[in-house]
C-alpha atoms as a PDB file:
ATOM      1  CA  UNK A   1       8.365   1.160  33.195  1.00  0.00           C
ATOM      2  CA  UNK A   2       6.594  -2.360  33.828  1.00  0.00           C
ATOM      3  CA  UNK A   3       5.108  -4.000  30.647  1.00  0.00           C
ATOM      4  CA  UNK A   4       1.692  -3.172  32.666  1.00  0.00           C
ATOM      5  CA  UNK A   5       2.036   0.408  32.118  1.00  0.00           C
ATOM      6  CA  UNK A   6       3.152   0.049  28.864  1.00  0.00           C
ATOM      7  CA  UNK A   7       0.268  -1.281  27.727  1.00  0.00           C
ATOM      8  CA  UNK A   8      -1.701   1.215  29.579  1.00  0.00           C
ATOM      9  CA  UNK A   9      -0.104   4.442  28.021  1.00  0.00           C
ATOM     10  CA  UNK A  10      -0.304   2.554  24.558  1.00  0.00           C
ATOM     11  CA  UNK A  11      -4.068   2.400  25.253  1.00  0.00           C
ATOM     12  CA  UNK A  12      -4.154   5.404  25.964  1.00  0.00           C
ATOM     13  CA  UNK A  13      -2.919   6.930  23.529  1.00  0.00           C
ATOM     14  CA  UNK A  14      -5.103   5.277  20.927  1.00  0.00           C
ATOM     15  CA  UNK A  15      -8.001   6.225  22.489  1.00  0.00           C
ATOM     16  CA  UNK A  16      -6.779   9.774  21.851  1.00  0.00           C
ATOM     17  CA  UNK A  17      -6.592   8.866  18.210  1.00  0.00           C
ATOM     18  CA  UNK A  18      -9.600   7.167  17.644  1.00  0.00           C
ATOM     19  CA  UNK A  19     -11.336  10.277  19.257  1.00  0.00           C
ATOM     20  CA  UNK A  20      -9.721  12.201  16.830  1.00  0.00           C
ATOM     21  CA  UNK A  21     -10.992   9.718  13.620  1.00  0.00           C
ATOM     22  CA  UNK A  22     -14.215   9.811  15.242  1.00  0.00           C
ATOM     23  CA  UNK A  23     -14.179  13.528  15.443  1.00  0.00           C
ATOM     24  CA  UNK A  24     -13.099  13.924  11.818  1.00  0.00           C
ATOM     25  CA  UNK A  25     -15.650  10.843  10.778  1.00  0.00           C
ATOM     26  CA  UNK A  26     -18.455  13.421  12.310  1.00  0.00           C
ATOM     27  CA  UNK A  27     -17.271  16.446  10.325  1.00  0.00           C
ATOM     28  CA  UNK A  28     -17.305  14.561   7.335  1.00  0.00           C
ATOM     29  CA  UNK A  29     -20.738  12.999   7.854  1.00  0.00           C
ATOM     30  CA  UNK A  30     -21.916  16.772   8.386  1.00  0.00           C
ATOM     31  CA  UNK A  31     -19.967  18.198   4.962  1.00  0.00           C
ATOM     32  CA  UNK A  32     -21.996  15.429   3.149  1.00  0.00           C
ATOM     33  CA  UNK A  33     -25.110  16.538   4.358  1.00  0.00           C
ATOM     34  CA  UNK A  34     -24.789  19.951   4.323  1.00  0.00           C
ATOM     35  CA  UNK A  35     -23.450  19.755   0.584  1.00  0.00           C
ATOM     36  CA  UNK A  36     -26.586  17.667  -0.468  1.00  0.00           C
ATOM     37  CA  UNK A  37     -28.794  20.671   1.473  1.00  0.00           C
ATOM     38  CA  UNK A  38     -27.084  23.327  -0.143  1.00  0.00           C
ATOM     39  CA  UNK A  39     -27.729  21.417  -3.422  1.00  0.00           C
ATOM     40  CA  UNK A  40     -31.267  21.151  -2.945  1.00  0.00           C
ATOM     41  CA  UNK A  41     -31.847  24.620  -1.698  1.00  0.00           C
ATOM     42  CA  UNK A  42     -29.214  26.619  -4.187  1.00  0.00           C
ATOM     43  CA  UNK A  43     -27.647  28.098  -0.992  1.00  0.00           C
ATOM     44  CA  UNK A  44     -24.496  28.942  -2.250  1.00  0.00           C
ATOM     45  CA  UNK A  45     -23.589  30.503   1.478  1.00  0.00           C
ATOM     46  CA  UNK A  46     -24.095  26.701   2.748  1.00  0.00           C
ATOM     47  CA  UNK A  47     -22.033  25.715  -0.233  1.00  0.00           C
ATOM     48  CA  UNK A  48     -19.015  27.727   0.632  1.00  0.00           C
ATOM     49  CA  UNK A  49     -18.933  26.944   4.213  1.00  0.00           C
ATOM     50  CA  UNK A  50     -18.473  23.294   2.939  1.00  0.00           C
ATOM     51  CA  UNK A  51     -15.581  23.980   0.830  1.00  0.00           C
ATOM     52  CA  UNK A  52     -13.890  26.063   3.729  1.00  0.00           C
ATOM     53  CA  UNK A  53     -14.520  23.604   6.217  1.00  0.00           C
ATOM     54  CA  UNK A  54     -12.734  20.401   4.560  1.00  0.00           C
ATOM     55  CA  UNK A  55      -9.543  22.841   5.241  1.00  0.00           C
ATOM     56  CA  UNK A  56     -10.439  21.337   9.073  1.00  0.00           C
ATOM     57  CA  UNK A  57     -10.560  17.944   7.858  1.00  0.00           C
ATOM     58  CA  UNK A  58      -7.097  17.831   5.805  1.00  0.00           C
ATOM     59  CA  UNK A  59      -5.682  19.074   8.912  1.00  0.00           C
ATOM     60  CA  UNK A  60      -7.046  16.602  11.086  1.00  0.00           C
ATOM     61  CA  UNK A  61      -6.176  13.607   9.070  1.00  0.00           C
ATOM     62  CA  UNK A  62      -2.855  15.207   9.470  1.00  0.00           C
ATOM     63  CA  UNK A  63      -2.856  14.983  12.702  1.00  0.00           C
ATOM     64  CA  UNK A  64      -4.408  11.247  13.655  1.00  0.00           C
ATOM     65  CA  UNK A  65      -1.133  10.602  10.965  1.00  0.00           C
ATOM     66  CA  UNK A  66       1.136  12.165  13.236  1.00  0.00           C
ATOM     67  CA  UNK A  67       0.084  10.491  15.938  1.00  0.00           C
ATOM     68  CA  UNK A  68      -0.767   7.398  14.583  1.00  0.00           C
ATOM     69  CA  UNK A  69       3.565   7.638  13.548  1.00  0.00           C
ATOM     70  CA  UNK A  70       4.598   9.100  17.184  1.00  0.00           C
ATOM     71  CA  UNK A  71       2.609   5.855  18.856  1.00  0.00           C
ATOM     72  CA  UNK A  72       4.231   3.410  16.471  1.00  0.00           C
ATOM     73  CA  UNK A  73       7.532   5.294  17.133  1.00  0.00           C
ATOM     74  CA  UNK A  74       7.083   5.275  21.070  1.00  0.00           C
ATOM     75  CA  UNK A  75       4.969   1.764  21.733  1.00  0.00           C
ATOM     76  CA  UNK A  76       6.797  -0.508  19.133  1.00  0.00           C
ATOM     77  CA  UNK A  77       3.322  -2.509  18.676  1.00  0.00           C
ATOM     78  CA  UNK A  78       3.130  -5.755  17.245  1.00  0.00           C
ATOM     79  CA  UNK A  79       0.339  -8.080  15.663  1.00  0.00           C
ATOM     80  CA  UNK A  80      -3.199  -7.074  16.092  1.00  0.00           C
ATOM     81  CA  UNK A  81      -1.911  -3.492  18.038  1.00  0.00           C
ATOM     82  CA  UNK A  82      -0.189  -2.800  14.889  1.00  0.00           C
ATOM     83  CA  UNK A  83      -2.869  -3.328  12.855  1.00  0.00           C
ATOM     84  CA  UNK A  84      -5.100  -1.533  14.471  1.00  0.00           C
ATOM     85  CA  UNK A  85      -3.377   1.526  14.415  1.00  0.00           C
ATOM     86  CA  UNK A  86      -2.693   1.194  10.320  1.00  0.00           C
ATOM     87  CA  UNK A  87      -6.151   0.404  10.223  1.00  0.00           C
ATOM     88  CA  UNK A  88      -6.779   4.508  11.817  1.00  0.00           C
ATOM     89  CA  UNK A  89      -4.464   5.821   8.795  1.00  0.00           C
ATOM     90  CA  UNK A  90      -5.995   3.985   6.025  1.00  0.00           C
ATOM     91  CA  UNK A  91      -9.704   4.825   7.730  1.00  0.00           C
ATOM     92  CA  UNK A  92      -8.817   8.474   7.545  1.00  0.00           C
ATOM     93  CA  UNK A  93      -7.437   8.655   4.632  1.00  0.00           C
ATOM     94  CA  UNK A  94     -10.902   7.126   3.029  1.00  0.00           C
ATOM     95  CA  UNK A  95     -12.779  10.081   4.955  1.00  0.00           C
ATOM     96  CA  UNK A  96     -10.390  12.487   3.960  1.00  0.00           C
ATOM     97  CA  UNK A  97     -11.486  11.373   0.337  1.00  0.00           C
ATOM     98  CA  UNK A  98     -15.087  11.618   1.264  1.00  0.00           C
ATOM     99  CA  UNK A  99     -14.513  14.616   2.175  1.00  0.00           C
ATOM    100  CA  UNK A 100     -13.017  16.095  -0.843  1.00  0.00           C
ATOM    101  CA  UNK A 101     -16.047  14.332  -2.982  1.00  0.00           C
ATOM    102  CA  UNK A 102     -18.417  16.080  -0.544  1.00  0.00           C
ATOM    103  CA  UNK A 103     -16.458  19.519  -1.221  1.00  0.00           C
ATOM    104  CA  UNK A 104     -16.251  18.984  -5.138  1.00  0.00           C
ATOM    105  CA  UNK A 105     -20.541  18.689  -4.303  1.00  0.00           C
ATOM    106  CA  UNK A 106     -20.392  21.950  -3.048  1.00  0.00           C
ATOM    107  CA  UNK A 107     -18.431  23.670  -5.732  1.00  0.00           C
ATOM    108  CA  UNK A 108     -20.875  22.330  -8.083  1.00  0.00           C
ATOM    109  CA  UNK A 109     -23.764  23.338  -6.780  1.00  0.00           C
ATOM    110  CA  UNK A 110     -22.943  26.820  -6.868  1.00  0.00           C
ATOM    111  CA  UNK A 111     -22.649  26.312 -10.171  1.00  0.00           C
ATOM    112  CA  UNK A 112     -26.104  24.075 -10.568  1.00  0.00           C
ATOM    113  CA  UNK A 113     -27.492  27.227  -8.793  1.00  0.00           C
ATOM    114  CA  UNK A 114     -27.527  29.580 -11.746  1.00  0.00           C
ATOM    115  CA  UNK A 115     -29.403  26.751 -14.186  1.00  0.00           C
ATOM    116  CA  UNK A 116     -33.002  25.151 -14.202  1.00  0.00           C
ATOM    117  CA  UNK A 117     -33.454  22.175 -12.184  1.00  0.00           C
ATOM    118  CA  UNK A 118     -33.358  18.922 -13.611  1.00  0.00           C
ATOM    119  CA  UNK A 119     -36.529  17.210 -12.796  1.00  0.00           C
ATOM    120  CA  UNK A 120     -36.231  16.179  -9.080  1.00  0.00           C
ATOM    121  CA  UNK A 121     -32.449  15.334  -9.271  1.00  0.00           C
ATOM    122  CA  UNK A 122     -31.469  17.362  -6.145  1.00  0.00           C
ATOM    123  CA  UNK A 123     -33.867  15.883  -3.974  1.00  0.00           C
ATOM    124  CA  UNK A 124     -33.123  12.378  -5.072  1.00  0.00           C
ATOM    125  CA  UNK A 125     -28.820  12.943  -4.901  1.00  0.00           C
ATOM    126  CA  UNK A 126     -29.944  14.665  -0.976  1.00  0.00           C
ATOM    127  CA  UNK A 127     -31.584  11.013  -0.621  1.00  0.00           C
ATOM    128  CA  UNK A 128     -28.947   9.098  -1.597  1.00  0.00           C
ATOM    129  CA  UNK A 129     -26.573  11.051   0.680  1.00  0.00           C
ATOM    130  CA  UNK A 130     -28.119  10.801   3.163  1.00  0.00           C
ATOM    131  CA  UNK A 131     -28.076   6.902   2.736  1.00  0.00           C
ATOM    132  CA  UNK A 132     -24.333   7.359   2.155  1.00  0.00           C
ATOM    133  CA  UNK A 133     -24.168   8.432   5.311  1.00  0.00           C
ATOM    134  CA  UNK A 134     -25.967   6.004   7.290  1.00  0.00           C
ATOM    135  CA  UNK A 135     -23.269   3.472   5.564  1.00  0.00           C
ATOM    136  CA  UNK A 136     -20.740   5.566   6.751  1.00  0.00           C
ATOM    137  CA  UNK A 137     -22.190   5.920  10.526  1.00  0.00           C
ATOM    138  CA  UNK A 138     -22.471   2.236  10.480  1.00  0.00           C
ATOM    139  CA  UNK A 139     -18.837   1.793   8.915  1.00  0.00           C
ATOM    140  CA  UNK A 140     -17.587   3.886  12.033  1.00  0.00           C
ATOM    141  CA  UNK A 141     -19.459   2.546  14.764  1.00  0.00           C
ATOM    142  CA  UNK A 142     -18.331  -1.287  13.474  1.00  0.00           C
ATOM    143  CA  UNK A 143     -15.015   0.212  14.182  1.00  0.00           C
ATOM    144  CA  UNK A 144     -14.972   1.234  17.699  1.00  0.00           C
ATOM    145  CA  UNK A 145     -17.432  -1.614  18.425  1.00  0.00           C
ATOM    146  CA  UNK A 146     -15.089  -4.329  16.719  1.00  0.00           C
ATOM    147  CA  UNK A 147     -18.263  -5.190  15.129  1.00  0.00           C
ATOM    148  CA  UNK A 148     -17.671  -7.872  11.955  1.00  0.00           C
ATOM    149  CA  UNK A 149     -21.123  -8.624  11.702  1.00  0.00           C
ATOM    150  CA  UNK A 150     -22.059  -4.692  11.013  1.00  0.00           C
ATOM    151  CA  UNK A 151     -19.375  -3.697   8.763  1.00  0.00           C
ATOM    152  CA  UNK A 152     -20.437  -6.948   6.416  1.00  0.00           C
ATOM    153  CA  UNK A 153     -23.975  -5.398   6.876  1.00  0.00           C
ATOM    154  CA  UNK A 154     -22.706  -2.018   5.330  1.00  0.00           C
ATOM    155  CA  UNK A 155     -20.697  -4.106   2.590  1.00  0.00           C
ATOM    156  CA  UNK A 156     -24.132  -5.835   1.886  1.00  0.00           C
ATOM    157  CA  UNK A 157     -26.269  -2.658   1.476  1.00  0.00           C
ATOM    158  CA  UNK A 158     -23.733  -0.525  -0.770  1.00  0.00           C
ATOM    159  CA  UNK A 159     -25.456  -2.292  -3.722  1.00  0.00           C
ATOM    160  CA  UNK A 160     -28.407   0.351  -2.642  1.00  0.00           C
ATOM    161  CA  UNK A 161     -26.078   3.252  -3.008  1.00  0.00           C
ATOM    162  CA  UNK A 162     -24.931   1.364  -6.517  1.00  0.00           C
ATOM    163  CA  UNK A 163     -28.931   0.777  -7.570  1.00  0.00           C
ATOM    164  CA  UNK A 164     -29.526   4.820  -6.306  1.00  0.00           C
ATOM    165  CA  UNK A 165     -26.615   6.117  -8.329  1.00  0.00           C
ATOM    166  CA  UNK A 166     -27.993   3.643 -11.659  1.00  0.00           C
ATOM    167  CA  UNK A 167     -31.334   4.894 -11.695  1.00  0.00           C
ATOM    168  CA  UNK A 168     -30.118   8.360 -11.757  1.00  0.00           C
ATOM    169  CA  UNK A 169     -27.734   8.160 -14.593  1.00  0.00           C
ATOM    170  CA  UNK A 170     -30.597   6.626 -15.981  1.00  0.00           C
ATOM    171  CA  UNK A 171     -32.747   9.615 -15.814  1.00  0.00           C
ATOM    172  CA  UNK A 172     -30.184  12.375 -16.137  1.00  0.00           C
ATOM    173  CA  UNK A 173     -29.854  10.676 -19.876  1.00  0.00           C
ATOM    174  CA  UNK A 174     -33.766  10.942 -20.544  1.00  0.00           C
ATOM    175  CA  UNK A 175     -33.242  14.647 -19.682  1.00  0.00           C
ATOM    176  CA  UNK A 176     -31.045  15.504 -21.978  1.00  0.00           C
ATOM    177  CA  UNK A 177     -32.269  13.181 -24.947  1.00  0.00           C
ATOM    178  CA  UNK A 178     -35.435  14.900 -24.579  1.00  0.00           C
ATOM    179  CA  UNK A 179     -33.897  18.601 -24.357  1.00  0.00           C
ATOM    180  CA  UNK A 180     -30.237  19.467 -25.180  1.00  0.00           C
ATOM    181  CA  UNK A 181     -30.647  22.178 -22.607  1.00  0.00           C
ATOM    182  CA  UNK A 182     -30.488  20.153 -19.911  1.00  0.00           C
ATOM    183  CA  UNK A 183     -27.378  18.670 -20.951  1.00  0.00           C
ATOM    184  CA  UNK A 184     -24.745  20.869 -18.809  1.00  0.00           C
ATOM    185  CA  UNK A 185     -26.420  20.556 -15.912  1.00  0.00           C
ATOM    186  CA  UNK A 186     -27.354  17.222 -15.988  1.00  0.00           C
ATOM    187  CA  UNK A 187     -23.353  16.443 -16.792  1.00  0.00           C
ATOM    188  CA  UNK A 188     -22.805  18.273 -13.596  1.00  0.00           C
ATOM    189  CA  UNK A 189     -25.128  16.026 -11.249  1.00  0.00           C
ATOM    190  CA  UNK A 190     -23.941  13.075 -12.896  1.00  0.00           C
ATOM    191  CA  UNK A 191     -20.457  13.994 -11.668  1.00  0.00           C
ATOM    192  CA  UNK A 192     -21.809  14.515  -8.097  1.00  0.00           C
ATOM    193  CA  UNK A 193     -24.441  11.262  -8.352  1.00  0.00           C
ATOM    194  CA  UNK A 194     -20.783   9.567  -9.127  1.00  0.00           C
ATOM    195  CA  UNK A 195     -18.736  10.920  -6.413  1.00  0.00           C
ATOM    196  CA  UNK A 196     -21.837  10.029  -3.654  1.00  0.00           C
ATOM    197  CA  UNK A 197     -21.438   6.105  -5.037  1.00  0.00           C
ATOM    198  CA  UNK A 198     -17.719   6.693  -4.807  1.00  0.00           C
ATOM    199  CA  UNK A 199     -18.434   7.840  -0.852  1.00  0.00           C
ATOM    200  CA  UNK A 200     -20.617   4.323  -0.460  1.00  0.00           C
ATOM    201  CA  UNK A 201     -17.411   2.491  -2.010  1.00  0.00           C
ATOM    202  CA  UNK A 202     -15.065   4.457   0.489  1.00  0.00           C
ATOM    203  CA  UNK A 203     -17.499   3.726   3.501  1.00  0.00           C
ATOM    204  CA  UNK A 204     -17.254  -0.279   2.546  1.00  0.00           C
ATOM    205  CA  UNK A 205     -13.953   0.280   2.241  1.00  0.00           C
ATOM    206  CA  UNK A 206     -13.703   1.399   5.947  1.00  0.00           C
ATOM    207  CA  UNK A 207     -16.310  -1.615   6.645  1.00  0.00           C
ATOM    208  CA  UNK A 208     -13.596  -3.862   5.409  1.00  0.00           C
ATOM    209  CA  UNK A 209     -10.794  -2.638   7.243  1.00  0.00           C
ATOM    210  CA  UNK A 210     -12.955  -3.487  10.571  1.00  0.00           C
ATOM    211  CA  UNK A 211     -13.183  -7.101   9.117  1.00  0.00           C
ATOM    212  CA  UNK A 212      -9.717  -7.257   8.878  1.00  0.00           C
ATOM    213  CA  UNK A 213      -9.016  -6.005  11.925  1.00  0.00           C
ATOM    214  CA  UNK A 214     -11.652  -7.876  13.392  1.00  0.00           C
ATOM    215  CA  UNK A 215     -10.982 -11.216  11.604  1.00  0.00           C
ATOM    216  CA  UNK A 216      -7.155 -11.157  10.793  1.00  0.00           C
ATOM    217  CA  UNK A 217      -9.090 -11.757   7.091  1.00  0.00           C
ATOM    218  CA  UNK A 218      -9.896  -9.781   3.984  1.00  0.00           C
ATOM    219  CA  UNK A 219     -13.095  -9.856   2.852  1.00  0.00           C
ATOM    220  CA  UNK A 220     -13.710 -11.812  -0.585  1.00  0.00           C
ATOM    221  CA  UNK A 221     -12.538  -9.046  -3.654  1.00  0.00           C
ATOM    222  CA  UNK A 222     -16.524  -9.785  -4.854  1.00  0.00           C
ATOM    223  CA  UNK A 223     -18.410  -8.180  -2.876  1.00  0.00           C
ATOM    224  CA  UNK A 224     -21.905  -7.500  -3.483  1.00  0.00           C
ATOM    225  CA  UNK A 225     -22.121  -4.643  -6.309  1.00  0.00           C
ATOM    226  CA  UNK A 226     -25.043  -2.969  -8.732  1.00  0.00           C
ATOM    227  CA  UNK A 227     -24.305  -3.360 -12.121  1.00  0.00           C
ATOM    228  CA  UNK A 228     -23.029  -0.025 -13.407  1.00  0.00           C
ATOM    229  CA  UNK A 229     -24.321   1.716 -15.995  1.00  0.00           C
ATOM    230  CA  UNK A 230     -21.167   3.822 -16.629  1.00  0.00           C
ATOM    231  CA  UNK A 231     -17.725   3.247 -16.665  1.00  0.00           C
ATOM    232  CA  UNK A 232     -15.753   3.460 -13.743  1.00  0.00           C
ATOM    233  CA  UNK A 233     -13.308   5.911 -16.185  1.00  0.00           C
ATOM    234  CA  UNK A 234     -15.608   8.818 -14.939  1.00  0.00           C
ATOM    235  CA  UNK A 235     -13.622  11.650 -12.770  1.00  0.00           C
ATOM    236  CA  UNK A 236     -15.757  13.961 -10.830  1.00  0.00           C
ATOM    237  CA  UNK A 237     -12.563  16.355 -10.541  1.00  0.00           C
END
């Protein structure tokens, strides 16, 4: 086989597997959204089909890994084909991760669903999803595009997600302060407020892989980040 056609079946076959991430970047965008919805509207039937659904998305990180392996196995590449491929695993594993926060958003819910709202929590943790996703979109396309310029764009406006998540915690405090009633379920969306900023710090993380892929460079360890209110201790289990 001429060095021509290697190069042509290696191509190949990543195109195959960055199908597949995008693929699996589109089912998690969906379980993010449709978690937030199910929230908002106490549809615990919307809720479940979340939770059963990341079963899809473990098994398709799975897979980009085991083919991500087979193509290192079979091609041998070297230099920036290598790194683009590790860059696939490591930007899969980070939606894999989203995913499971997305799920855990789900679970609670069902649970949110039996208790009084919380002021207009819901609708403000379905807005700041839904920005979470539009990081993530971005983080994605930057990928496929090669784009730098974007994925420093979606490192830049995390600090929105961080602001978002702040102003919340802020709140969910005044609610229980001014009636210890409120306090379990306000516990409960600060867990999911949490995991949504972790989702915005997984999406830059994908953003920085493109940089280093794009770039050969790491981005600087201080990127742009909201003040937290909370410690970053907090486990949303």
């Amino acid at each position: 086989m001429t060095e021509q056609h290697i190069l042509r079946a290696f191509d190949r076959d990543l195109e195959t597997i960055q199908a597949l991430l995008m693929k699996m970047g589109g089912m998690v965008e969906t379980a993010i959204l449709e978690a937030a919805n199910a929230l908002e509207a106490k549809d615990d039937e919307l809720a479940q089909k979340v939770r059963s659904d990341d079963k899809a998305i473990d098994a398709l990180e799975e897979k980009i890994n085991d083919e991500a392996a087979r193509l290192i196995a079979l091609r041998a590449p070297i230099a920036t084909d290598l790194r683009m491929v590790l860059s696939v695993i490591k930007i899969a594993a980070a939606l894999e991760r989203i995913g499971d926060y997305a799920k855990n958003m789900a679970k609670r819910s069902v649970v949110l669903a039996q208790m009084p709202e919380v002021g207009g929590a819901t609708g403000s943790l379905r807005r700041m999803s839904k920005a979470v996703v539009a990081l993530l979109t971005d983080a994605l396309d930057a990928h496929v595009q090669r784009d730098a310029d974007l994925a420093r764009d979606v490192l830049i406006r995390d600090r929105e997600i961080d602001q978002m998540y702040n102003a919340l915690f802020r709140e969910f405090l005044t609610h229980m302060m001014e009636d210890p009633r409120n306090i379990t379920a306000s516990m409960h969306l600060h867990f999911i407020a949490k995991n949504v900023e972790r989702m915005g710090d997984l999406a830059t993380n994908i953003a920085e892989q493109v940089i280093y892929l794009v770039t050969g460079e790491k981005p600087d360890e201080d990127r742009p980040k909201a003040e937290s209110v909370t410690t970053h201790g907090v486990n949303g289990g």
